[in-house]
N, C-alpha and C. Protein backbone atom coordinates (compact mmCIF):
# COMPACT_ATOMS: atom_id res chain seq x y z
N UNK A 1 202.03 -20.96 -7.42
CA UNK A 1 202.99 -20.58 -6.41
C UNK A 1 202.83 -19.11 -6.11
N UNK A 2 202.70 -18.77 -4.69
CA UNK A 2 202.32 -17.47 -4.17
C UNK A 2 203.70 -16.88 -3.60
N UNK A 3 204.64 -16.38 -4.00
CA UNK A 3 206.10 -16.08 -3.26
C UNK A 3 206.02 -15.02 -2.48
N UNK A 4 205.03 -14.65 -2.91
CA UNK A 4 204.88 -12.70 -2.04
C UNK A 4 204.27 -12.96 -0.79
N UNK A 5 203.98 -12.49 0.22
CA UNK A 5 203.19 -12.75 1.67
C UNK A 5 203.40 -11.50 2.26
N UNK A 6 202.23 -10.98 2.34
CA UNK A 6 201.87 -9.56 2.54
C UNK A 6 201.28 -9.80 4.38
N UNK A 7 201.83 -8.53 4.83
CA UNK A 7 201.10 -8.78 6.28
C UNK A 7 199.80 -7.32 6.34
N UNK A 8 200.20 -6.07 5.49
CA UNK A 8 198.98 -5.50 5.72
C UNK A 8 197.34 -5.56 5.58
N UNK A 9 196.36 -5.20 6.16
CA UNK A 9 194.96 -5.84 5.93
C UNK A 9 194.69 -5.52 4.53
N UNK A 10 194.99 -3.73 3.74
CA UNK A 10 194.95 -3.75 2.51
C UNK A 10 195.79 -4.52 1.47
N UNK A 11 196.95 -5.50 1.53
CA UNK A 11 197.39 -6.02 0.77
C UNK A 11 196.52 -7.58 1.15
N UNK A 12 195.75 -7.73 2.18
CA UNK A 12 195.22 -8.91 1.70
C UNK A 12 193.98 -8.61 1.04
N UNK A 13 193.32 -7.50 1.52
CA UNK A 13 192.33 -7.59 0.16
C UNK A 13 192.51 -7.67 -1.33
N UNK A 14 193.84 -6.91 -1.20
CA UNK A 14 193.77 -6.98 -2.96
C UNK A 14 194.05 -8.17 -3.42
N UNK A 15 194.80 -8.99 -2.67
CA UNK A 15 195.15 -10.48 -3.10
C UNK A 15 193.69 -11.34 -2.81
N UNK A 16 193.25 -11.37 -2.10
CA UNK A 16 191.72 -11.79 -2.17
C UNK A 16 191.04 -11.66 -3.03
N UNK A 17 190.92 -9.91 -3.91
CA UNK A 17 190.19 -9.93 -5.13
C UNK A 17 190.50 -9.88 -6.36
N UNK A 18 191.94 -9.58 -6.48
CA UNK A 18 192.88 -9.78 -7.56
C UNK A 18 193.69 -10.95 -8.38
N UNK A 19 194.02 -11.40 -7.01
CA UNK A 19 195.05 -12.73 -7.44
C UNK A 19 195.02 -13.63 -6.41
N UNK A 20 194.19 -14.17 -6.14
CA UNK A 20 193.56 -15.36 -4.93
C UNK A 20 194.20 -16.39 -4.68
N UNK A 21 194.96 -16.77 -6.00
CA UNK A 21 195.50 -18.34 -5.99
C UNK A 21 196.70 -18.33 -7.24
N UNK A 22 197.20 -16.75 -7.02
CA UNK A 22 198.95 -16.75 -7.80
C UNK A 22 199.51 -15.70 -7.68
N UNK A 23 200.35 -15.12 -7.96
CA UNK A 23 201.26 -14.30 -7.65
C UNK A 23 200.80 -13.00 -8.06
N UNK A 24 201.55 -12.00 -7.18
CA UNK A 24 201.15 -10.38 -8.52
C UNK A 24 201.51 -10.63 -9.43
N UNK A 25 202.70 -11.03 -9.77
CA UNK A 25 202.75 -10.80 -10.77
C UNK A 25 202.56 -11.82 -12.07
N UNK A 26 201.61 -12.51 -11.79
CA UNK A 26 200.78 -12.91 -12.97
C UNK A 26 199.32 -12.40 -12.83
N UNK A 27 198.91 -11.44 -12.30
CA UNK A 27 197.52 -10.74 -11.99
C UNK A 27 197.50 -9.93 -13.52
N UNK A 28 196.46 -9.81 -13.33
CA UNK A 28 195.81 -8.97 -14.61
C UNK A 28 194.89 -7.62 -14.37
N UNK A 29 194.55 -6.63 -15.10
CA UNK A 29 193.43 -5.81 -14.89
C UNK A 29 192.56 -6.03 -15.49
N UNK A 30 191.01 -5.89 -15.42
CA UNK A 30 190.12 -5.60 -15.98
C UNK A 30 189.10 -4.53 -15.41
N UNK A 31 188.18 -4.11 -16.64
CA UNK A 31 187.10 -2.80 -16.63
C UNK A 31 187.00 -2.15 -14.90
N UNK A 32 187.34 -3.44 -14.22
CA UNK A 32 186.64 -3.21 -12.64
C UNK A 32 187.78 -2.88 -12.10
N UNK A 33 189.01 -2.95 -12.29
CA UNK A 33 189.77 -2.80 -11.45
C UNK A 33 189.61 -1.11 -10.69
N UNK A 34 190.17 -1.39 -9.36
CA UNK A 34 190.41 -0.02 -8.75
C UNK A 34 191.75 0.75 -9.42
N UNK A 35 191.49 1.93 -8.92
CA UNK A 35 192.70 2.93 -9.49
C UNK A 35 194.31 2.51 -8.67
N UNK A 36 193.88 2.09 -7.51
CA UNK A 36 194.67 1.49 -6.97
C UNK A 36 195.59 0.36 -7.47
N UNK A 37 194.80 -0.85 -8.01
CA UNK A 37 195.10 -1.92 -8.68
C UNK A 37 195.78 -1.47 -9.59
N UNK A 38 195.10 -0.94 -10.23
CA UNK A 38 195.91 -0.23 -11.60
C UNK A 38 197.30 0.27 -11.87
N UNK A 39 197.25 1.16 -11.02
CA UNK A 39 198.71 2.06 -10.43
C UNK A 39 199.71 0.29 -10.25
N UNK A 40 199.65 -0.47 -9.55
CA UNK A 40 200.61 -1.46 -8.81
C UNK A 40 200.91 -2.43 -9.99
N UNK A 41 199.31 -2.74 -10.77
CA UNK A 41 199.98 -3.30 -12.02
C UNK A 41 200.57 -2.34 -13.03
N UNK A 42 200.22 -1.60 -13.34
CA UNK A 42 201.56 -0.63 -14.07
C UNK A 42 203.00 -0.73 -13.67
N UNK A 43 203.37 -1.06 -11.93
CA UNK A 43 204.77 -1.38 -12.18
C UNK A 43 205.36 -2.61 -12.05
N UNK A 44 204.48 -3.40 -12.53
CA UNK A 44 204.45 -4.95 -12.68
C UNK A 44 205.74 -5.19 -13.75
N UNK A 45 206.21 -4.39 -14.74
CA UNK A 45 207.11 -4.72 -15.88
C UNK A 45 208.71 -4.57 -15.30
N UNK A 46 208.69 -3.47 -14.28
CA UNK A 46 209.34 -2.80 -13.72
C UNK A 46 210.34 -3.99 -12.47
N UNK A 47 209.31 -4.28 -11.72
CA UNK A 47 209.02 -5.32 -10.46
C UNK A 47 209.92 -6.74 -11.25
N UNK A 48 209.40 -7.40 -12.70
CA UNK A 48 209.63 -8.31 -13.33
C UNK A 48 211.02 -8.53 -13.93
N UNK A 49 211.59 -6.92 -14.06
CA UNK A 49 212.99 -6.78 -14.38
C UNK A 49 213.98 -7.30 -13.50
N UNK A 50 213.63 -6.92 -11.90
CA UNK A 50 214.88 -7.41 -10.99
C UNK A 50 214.38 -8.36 -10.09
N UNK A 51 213.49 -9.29 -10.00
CA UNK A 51 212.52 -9.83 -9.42
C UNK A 51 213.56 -11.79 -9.45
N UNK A 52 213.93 -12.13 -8.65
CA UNK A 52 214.14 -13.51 -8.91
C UNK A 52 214.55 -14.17 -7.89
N UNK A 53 214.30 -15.80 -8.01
CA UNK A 53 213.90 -16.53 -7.03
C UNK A 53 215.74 -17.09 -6.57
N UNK A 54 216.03 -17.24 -5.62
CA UNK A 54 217.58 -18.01 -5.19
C UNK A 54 217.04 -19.11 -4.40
N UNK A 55 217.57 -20.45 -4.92
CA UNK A 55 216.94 -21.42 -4.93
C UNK A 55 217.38 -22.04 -3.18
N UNK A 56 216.51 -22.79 -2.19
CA UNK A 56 216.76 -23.33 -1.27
C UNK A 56 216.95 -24.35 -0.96
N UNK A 57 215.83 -24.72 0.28
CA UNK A 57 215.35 -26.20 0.43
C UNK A 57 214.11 -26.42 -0.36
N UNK A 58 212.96 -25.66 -0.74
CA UNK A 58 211.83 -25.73 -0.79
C UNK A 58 211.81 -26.38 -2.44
N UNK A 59 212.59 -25.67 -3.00
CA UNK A 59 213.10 -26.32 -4.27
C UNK A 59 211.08 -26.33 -5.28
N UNK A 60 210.00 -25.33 -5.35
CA UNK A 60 209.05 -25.86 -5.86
C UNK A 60 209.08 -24.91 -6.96
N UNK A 61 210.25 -24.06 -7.37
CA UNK A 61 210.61 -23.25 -8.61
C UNK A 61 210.23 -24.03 -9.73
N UNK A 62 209.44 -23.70 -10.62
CA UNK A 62 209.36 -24.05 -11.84
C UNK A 62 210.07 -23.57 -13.47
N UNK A 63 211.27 -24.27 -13.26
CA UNK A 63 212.19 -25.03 -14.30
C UNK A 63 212.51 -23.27 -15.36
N UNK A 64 211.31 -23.64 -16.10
CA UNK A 64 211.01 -22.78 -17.75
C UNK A 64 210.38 -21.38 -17.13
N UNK A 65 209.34 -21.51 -16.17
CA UNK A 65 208.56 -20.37 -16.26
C UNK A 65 208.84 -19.35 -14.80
N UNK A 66 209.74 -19.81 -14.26
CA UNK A 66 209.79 -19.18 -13.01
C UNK A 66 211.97 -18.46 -13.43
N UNK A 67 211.86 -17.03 -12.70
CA UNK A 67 213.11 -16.64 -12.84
C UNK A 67 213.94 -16.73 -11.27
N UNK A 68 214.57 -17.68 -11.88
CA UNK A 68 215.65 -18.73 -10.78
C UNK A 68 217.52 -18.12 -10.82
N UNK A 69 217.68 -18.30 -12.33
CA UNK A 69 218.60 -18.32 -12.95
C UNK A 69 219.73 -17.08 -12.63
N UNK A 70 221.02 -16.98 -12.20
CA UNK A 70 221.29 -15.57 -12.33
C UNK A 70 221.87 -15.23 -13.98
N UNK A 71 221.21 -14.76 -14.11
CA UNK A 71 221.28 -14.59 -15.53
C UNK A 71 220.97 -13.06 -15.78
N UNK A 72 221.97 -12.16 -16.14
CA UNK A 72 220.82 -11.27 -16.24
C UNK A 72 220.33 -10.06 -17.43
N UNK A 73 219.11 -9.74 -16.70
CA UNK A 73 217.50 -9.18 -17.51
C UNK A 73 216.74 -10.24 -17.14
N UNK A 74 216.98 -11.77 -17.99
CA UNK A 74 215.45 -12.41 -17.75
C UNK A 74 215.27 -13.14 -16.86
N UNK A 75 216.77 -13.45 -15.90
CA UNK A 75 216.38 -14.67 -15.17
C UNK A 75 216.11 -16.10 -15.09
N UNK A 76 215.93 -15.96 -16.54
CA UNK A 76 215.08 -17.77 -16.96
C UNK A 76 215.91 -18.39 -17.90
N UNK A 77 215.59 -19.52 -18.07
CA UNK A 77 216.58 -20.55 -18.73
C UNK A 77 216.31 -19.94 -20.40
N UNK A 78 217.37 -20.38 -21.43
CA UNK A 78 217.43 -19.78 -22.86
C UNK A 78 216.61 -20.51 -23.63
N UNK A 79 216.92 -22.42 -23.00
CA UNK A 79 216.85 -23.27 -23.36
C UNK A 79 215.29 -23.94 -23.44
N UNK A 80 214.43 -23.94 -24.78
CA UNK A 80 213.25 -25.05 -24.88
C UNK A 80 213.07 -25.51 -23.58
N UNK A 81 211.58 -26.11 -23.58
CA UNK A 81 211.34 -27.05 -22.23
C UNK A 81 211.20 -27.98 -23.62
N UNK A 82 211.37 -29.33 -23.02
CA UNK A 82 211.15 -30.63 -24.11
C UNK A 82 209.69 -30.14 -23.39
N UNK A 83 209.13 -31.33 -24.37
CA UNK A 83 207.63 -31.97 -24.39
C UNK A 83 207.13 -32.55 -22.85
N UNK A 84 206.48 -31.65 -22.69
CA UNK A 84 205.88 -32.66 -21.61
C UNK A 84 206.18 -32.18 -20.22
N UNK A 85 207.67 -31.29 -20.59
CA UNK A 85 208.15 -30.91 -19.11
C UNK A 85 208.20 -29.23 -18.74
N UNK A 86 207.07 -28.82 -19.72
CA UNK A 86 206.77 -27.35 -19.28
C UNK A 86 206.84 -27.06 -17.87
N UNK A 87 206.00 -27.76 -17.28
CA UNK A 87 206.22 -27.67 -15.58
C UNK A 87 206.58 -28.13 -14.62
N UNK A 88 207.90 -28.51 -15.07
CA UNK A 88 208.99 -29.07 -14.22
C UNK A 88 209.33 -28.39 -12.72
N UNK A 89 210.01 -29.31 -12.22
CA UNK A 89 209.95 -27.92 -11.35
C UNK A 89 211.56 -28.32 -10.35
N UNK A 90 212.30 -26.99 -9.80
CA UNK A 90 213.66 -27.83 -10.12
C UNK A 90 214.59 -28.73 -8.92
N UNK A 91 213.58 -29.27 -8.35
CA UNK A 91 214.10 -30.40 -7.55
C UNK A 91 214.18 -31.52 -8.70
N UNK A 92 213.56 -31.30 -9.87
CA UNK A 92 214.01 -32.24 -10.33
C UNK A 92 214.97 -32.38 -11.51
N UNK A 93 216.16 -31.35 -11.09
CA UNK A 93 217.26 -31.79 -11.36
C UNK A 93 218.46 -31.87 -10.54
N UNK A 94 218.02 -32.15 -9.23
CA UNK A 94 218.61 -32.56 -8.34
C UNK A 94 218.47 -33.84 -7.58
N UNK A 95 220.28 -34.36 -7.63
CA UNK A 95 220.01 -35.47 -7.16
C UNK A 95 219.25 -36.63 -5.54
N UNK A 96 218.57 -36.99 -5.81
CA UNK A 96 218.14 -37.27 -4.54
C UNK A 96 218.86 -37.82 -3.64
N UNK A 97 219.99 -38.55 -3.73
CA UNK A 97 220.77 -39.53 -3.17
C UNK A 97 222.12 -38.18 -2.74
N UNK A 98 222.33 -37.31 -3.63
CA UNK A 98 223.67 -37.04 -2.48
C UNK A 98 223.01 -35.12 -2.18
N UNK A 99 222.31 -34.94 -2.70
CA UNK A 99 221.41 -33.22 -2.61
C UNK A 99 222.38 -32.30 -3.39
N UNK A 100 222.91 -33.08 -4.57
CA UNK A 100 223.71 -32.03 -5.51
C UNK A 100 222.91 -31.94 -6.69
N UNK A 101 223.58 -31.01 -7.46
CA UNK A 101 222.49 -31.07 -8.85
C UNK A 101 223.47 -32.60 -9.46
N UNK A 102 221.97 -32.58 -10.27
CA UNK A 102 222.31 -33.69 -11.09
C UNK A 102 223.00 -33.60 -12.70
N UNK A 103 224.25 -34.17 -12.72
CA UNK A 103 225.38 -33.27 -14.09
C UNK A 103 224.36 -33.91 -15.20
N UNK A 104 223.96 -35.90 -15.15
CA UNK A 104 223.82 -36.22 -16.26
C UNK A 104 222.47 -35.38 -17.11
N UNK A 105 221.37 -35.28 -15.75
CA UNK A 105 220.11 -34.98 -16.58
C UNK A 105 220.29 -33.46 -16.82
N UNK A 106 221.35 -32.31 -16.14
CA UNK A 106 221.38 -31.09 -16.52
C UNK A 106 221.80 -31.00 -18.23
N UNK A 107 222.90 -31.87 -18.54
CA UNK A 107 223.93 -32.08 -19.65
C UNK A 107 222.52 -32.31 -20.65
N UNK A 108 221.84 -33.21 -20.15
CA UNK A 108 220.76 -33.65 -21.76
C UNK A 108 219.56 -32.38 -21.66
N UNK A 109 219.55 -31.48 -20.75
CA UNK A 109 218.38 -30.69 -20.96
C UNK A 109 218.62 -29.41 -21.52
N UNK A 110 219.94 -28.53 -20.69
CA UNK A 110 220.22 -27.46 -21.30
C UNK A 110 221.24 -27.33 -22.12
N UNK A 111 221.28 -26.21 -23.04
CA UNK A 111 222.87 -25.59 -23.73
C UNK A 111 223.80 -25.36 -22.39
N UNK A 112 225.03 -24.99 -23.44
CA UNK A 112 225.84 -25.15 -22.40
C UNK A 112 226.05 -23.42 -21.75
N UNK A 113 225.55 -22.78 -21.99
CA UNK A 113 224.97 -21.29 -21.22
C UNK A 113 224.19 -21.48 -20.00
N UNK A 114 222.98 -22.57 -20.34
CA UNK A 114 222.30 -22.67 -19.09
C UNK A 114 222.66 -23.60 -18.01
N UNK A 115 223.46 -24.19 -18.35
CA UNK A 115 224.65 -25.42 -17.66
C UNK A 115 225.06 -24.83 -17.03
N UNK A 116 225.92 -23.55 -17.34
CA UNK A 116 226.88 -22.72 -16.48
C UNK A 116 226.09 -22.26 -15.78
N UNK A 117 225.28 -21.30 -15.95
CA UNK A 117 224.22 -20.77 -14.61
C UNK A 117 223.66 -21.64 -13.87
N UNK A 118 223.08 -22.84 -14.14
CA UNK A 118 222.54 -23.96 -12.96
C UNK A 118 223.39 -24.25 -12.10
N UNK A 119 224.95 -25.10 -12.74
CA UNK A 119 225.50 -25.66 -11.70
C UNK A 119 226.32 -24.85 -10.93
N UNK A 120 226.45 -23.42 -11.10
CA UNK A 120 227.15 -22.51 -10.58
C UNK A 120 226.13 -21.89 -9.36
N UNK A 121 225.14 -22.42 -9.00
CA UNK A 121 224.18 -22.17 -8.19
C UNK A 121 224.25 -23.49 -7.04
N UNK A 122 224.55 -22.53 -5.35
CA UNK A 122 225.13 -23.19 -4.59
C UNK A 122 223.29 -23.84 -3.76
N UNK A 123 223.55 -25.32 -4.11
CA UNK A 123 222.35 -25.70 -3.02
C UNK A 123 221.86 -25.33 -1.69
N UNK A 124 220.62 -25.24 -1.14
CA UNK A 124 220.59 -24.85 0.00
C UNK A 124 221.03 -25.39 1.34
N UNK A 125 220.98 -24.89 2.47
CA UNK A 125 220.48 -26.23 3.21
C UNK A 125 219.17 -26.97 3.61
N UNK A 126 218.82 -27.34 4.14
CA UNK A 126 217.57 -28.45 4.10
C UNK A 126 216.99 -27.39 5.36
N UNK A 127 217.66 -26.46 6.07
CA UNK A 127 216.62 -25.74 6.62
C UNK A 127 216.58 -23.98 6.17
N UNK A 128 217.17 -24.08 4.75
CA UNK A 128 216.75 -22.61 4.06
C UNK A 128 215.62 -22.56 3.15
N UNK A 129 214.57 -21.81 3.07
CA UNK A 129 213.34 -21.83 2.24
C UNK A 129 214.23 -20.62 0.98
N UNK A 130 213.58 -21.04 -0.15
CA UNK A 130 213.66 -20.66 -1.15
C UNK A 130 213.49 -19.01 -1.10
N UNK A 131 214.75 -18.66 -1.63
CA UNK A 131 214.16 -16.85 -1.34
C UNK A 131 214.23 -15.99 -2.27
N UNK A 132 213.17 -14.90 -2.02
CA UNK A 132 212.68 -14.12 -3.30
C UNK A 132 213.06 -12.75 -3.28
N UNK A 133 213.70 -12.46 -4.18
CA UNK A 133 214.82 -11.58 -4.39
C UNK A 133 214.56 -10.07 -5.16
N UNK A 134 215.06 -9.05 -4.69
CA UNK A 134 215.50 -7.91 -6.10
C UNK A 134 216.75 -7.91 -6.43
N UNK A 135 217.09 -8.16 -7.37
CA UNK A 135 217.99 -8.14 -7.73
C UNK A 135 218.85 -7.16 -7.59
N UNK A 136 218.47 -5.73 -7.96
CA UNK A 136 219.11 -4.61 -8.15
C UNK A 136 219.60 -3.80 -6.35
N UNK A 137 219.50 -4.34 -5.32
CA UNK A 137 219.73 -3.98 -4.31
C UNK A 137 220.23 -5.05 -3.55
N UNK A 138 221.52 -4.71 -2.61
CA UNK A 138 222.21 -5.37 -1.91
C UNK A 138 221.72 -6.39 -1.68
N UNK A 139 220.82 -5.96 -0.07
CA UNK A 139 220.38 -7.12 0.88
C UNK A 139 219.00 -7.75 0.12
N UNK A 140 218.97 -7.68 -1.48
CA UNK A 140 217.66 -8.26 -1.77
C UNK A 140 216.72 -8.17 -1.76
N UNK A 141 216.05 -7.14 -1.01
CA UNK A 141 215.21 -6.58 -0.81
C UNK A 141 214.66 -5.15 -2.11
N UNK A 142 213.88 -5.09 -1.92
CA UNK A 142 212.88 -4.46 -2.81
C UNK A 142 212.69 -2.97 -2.32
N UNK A 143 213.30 -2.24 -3.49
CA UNK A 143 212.89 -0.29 -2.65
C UNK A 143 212.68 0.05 -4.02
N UNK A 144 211.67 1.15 -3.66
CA UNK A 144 211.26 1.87 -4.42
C UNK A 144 212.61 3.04 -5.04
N UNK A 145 213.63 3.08 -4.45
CA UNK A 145 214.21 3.90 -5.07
C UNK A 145 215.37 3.64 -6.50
N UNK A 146 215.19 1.84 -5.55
CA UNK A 146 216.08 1.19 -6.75
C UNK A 146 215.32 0.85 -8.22
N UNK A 147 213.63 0.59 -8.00
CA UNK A 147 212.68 0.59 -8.93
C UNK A 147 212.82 1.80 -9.92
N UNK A 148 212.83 3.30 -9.22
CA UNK A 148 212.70 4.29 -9.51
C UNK A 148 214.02 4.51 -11.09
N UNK A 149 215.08 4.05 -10.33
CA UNK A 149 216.17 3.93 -10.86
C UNK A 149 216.11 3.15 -12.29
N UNK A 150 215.73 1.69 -12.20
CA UNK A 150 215.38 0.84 -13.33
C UNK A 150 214.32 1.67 -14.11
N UNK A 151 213.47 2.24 -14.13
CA UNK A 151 212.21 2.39 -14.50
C UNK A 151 212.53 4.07 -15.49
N UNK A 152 213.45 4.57 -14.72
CA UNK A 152 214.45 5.84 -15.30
C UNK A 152 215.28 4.97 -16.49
N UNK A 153 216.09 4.15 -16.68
CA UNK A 153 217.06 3.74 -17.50
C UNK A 153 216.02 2.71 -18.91
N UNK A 154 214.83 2.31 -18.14
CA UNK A 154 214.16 1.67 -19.49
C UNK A 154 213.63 2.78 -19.99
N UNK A 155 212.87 3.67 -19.11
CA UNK A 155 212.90 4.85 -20.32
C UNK A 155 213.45 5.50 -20.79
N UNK A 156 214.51 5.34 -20.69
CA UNK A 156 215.94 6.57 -21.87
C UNK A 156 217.10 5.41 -22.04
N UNK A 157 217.03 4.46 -22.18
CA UNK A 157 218.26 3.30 -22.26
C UNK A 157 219.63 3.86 -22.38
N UNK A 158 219.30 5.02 -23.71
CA UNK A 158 220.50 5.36 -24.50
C UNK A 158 221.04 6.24 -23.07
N UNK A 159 220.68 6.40 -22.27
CA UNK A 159 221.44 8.00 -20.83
C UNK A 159 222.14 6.70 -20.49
N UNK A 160 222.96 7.58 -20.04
CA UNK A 160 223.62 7.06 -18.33
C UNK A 160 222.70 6.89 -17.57
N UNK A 161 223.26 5.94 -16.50
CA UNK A 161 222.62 6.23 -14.80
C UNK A 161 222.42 7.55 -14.34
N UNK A 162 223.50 8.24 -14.43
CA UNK A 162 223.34 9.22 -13.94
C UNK A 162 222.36 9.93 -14.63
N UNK A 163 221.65 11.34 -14.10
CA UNK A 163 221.20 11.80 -14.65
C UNK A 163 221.43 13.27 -15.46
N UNK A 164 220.32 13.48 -16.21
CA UNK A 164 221.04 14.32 -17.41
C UNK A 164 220.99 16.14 -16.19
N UNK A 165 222.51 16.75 -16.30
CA UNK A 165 222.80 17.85 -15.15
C UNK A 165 221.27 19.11 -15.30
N UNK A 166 220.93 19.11 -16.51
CA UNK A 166 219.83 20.11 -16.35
C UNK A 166 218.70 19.52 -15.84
N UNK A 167 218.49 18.20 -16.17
CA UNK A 167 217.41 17.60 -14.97
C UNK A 167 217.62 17.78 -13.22
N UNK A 168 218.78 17.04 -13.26
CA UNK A 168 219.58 16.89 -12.25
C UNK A 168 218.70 18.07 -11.10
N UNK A 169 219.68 19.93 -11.65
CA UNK A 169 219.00 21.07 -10.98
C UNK A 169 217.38 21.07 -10.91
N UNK A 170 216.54 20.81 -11.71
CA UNK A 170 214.70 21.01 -11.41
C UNK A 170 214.82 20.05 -9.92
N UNK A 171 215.06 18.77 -10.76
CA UNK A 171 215.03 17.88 -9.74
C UNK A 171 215.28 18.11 -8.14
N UNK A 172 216.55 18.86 -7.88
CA UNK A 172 217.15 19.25 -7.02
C UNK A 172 216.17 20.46 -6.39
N UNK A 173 215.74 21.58 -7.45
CA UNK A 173 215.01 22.67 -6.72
C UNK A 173 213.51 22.16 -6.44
N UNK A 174 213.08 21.17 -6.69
CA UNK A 174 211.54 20.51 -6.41
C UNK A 174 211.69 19.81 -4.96
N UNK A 175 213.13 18.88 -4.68
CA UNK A 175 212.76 18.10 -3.58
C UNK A 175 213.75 19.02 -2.83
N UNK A 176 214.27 19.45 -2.78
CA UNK A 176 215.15 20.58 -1.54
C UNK A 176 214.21 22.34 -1.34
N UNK A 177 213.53 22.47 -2.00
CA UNK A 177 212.56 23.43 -2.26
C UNK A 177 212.36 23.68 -0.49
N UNK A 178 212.06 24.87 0.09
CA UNK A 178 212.10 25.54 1.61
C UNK A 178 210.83 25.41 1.55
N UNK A 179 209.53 24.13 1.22
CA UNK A 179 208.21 24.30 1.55
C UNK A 179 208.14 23.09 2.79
N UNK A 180 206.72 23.10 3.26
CA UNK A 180 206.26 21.82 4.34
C UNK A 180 206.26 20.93 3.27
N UNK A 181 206.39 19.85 4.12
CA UNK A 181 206.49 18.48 4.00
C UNK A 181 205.22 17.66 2.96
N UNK A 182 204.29 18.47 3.45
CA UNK A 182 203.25 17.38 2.71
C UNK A 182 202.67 18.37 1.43
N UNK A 183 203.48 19.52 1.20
CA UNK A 183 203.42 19.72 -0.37
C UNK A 183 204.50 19.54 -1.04
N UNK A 184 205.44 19.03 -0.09
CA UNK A 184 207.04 18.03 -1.00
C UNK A 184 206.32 16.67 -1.62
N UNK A 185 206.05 15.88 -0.74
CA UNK A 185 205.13 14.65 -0.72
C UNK A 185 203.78 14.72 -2.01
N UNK A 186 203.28 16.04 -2.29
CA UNK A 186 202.23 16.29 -3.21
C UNK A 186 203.26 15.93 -4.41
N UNK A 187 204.31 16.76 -4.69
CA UNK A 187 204.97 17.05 -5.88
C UNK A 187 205.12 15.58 -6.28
């Protein structure tokens, strides 16, 4: 499953030579990668933190390994996949006959943690596609400033959001600094 759909010519190359037939973020680096590549998978951990799917019509989410769930940090169910049904995928726990979830087969698969997050998840309609989310920003959408933000708090957990006031001032005299633009942009 490819959820991302890039319209620039450089984001289709890299998906052409990177990840052809799955997502970024199951891409990998190796010896060859560009510096480029490199840099984007580095904030692959980052991306993975607020990254999750809100389920539609398309319904081709997979169950265990895909983050569906609002749950949050991981997104994903707590609960084992039984045998066999690693790659489930979650139309099929929905009923076919009325397009609700289905209570009996939810009841025999998950705890009752992941019960509450499934059926508390409102079905789509039959003409909404499955949509792919950041979590950490309103309209869902994905900014670098809200990344910036997450990526600040995994590295110092123990801070506040806010930031620490003697940072705060550098911070402040680097991007308000009386220079041109494209040695703000250098910094």
């Amino acid at each position: 499953m490819a959820p991302f759909k890039f319209l620039s010519p450089d984001a289709q190359v890299l998906k052409a030579r990177y990840y052809p037939s799955s997502s970024p973020l199951e891409a990998t680096v190796d010896y060859r990668s560009s510096l480029t590549w490199r840099s984007i998978i580095r904030s692959k951990d980052i991306v993975q933190q607020g990254y999750r799917i809100r389920i539609g019509s398309e319904k081709m989410v997979r169950i265990w390994k895909d983050q569906w769930l609002p749950r949050p940090s991981t997104y994903k169910s707590t609960t084992p996949p039984p045998d066999g049904l690693e790659n489930a995928i979650v139309v099929a726990l929905i009923d076919p006959d009325s397009g609700e979830w289905d209570r009996p087969i939810i009841d025999l698969l998950f705890v009752n943690e992941d019960r509450g997050y499934i059926l508390g998840i409102p079905l789509g309609r039959a003409d909404q596609l499955d949509i792919h989310c950041w979590h950490y920003s309103q309209n869902g959408l994905f900014s670098v400033k809200s990344a910036y933000s997450i990526a600040r708090q995994t590295d110092n957990p123990s801070s506040p959001s806010s930031p620490n006031p003697m940072h705060q001032s550098v911070y402040n005299a680097i991007w308000y600094a009386n220079v041109p633009q494209k040695i703000r942009l250098f910094t």
